[in-house]
C-alpha atoms as a PDB file:
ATOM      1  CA  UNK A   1      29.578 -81.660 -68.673  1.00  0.00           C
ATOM      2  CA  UNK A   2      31.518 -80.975 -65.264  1.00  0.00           C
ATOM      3  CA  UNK A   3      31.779 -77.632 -63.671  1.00  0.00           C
ATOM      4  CA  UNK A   4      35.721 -77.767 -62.368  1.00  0.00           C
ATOM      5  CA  UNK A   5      35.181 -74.641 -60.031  1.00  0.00           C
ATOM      6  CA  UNK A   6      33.302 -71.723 -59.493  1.00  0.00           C
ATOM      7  CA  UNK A   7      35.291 -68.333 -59.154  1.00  0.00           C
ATOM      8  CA  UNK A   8      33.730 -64.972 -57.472  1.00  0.00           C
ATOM      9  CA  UNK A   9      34.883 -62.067 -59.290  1.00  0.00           C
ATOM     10  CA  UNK A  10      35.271 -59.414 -56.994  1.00  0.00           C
ATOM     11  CA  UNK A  11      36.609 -55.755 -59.621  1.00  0.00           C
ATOM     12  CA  UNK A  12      38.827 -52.986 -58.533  1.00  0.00           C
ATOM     13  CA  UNK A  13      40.701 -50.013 -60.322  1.00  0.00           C
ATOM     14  CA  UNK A  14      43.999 -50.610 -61.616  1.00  0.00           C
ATOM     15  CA  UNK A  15      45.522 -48.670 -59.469  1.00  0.00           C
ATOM     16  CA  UNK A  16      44.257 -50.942 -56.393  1.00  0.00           C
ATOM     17  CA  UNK A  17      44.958 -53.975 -57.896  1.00  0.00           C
ATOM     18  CA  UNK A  18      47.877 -55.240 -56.533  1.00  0.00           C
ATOM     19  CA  UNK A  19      47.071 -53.948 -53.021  1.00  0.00           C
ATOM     20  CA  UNK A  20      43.508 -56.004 -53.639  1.00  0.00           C
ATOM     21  CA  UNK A  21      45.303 -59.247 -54.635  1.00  0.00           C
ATOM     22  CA  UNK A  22      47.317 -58.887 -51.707  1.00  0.00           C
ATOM     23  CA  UNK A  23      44.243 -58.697 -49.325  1.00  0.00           C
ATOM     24  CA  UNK A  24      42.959 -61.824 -50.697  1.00  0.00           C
ATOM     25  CA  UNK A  25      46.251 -63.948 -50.570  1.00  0.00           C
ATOM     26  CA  UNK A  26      46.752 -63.194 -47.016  1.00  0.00           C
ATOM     27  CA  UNK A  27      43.181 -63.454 -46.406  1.00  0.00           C
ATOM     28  CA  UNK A  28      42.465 -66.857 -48.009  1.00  0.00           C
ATOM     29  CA  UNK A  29      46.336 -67.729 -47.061  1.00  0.00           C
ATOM     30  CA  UNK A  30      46.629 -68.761 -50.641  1.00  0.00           C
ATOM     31  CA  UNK A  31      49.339 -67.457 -53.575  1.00  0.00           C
ATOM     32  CA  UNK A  32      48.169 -66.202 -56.697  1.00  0.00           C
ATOM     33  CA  UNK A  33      47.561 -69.359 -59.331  1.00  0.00           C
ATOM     34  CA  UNK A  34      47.034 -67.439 -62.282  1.00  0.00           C
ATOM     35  CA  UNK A  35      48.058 -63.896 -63.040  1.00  0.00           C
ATOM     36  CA  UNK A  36      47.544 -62.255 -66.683  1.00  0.00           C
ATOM     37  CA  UNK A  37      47.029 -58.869 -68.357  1.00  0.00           C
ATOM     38  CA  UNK A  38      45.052 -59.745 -71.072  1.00  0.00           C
ATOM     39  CA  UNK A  39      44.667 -55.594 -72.122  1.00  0.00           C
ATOM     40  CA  UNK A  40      48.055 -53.930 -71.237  1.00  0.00           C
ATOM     41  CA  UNK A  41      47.624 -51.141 -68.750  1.00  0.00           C
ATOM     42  CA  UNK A  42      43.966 -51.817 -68.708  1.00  0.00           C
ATOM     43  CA  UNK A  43      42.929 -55.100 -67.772  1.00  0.00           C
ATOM     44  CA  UNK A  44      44.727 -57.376 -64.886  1.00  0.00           C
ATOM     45  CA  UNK A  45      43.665 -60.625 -63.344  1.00  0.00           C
ATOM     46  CA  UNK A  46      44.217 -62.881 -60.940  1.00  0.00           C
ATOM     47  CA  UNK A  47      43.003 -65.689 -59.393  1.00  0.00           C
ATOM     48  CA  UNK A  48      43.753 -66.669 -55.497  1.00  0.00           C
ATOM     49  CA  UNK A  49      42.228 -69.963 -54.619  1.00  0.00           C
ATOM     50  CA  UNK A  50      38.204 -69.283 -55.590  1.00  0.00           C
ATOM     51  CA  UNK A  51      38.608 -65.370 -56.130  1.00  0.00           C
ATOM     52  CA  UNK A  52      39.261 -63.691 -59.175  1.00  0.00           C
ATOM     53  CA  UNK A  53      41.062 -60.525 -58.421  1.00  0.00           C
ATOM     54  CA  UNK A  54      39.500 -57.880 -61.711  1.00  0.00           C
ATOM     55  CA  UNK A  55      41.581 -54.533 -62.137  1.00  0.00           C
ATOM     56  CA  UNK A  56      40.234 -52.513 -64.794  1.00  0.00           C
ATOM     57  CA  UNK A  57      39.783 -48.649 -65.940  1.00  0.00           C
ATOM     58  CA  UNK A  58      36.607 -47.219 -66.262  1.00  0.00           C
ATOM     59  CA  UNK A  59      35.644 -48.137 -69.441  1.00  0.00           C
ATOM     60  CA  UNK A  60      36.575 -52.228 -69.360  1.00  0.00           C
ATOM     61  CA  UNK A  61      34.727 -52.417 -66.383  1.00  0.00           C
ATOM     62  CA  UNK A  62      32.035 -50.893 -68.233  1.00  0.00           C
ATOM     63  CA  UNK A  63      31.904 -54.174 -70.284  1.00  0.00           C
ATOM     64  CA  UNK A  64      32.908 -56.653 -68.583  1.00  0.00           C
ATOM     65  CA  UNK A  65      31.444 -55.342 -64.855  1.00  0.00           C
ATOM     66  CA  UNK A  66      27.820 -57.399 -64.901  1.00  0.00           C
ATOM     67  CA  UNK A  67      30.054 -60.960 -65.169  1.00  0.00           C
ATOM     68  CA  UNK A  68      29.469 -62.004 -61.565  1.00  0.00           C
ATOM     69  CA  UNK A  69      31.561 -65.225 -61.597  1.00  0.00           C
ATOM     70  CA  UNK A  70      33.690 -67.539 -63.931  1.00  0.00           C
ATOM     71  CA  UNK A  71      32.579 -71.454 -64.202  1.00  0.00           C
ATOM     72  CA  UNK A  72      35.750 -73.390 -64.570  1.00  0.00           C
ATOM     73  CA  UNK A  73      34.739 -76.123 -67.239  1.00  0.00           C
ATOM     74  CA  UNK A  74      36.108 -79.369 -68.417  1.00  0.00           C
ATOM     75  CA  UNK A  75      34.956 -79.068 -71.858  1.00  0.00           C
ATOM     76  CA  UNK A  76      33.713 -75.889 -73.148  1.00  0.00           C
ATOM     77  CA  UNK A  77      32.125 -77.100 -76.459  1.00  0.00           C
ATOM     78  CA  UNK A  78      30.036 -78.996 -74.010  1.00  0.00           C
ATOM     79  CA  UNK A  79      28.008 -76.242 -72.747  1.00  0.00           C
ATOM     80  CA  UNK A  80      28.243 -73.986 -76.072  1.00  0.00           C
ATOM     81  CA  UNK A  81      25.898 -76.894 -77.266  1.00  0.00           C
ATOM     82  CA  UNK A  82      23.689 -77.565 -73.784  1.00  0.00           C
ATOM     83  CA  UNK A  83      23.258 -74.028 -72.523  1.00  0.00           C
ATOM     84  CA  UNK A  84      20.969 -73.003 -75.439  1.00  0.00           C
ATOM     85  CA  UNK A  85      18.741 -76.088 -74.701  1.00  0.00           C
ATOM     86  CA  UNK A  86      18.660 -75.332 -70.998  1.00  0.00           C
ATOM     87  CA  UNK A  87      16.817 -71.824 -71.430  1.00  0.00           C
ATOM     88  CA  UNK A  88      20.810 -70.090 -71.484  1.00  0.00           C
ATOM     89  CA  UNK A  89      21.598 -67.472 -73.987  1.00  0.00           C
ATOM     90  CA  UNK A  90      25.082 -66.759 -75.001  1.00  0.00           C
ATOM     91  CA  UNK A  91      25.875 -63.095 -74.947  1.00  0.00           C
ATOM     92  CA  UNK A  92      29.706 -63.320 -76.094  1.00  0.00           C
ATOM     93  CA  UNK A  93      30.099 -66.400 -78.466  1.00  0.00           C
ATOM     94  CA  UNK A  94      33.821 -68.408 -77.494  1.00  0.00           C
ATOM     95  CA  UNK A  95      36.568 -66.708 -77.735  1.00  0.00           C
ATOM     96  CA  UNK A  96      39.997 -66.685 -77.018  1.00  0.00           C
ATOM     97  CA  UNK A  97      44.212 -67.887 -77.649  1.00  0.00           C
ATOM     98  CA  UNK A  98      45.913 -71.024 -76.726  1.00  0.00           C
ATOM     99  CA  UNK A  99      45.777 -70.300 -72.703  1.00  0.00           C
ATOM    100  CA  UNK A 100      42.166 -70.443 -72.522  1.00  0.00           C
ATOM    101  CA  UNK A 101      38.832 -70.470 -74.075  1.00  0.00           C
ATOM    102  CA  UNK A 102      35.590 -68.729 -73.207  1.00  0.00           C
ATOM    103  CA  UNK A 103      32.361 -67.485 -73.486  1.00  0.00           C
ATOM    104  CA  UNK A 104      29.668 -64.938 -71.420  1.00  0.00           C
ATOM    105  CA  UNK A 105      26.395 -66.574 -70.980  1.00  0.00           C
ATOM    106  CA  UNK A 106      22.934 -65.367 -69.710  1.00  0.00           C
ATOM    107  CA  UNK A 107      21.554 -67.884 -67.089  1.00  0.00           C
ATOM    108  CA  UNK A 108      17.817 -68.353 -66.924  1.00  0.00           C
ATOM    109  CA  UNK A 109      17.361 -66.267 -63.978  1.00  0.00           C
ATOM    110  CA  UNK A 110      19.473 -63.200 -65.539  1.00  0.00           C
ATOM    111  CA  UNK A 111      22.960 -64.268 -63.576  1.00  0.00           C
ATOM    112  CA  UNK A 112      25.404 -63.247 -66.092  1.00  0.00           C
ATOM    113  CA  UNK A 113      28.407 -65.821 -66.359  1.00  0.00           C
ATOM    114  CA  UNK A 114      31.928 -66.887 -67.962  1.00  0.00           C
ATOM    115  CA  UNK A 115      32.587 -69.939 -68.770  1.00  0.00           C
ATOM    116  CA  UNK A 116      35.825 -70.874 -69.263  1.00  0.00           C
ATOM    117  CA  UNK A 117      38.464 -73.682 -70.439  1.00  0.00           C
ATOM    118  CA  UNK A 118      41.751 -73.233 -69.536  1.00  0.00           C
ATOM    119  CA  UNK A 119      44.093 -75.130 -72.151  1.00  0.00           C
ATOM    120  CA  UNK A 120      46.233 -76.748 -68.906  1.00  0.00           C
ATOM    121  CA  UNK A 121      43.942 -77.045 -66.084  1.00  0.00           C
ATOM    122  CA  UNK A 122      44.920 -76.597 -62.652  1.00  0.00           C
ATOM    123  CA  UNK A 123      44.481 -79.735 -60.422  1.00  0.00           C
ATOM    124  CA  UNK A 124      43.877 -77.476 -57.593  1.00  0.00           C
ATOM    125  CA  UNK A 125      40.566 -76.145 -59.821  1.00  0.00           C
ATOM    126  CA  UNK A 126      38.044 -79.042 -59.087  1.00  0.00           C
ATOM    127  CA  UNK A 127      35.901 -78.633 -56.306  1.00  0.00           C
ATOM    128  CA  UNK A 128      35.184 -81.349 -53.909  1.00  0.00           C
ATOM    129  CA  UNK A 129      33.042 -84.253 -55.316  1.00  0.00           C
ATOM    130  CA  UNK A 130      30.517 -85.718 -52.919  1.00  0.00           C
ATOM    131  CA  UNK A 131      29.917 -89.439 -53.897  1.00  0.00           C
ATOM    132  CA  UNK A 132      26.067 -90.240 -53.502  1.00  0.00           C
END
């Protein structure tokens, strides 16, 4: 199992989306990497370098608000099977299309987490490895 990257979610309306993903692009001085509106006129993200950028109305971010970051992963099936054993319990089972795969998960301690598998992974994705 190898955790790729770890993504902060940071969620704003609709409306302020673009002006948010903006911010963070000339903040991090990064472009956006990935940009998708998985709910037309309701649901827009993007990722810039390790943000995700989360414009919703009211009631998506009513059910997807609590999700405080996204785990990049190599191999998703992976940690459908390990998480359980680890004390983990999988709120929203894996889902998806042919872009990505993923899953919310209930950490131990009550952090509330995606994991996902993108279908063509980004080199620019994997953090730093530290050889021992």
């Amino acid at each position: 199992m190898q955790i790729l990257n770890i993504l902060v979610r940071t969620y704003t309306s609709i409306a302020n989306f673009e002006q948010q993903v903006d911010f963070y692009e000339h903040l991090l001085n990064e472009k956006t990497r990935l940009r998708i509106e998985p709910v037309m006129g309701k649901l827009r993200i993007a990722q810039i370098a390790s943000m995700l950028v989360i414009g919703s109305t009211p009631d998506i971010f009513e059910l997807v608000g609590h999700v405080r970051a996204a785990y990049l992963v190599e191999d998703l099936d992976a940690y459908i099977r390990q998480l359980p054993e680890l004390g983990a319990e999988i709120l929203i089972p894996c889902s998806g299309d042919d872009r990505a795969q993923f899953m919310i998960v209930k950490h131990p301690d009550g952090l509330i987490v995606e994991y996902v598998e993108h279908a063509t992974k980004n080199p620019l994705d994997r953090m730093l490895q530290v050889s021992p």
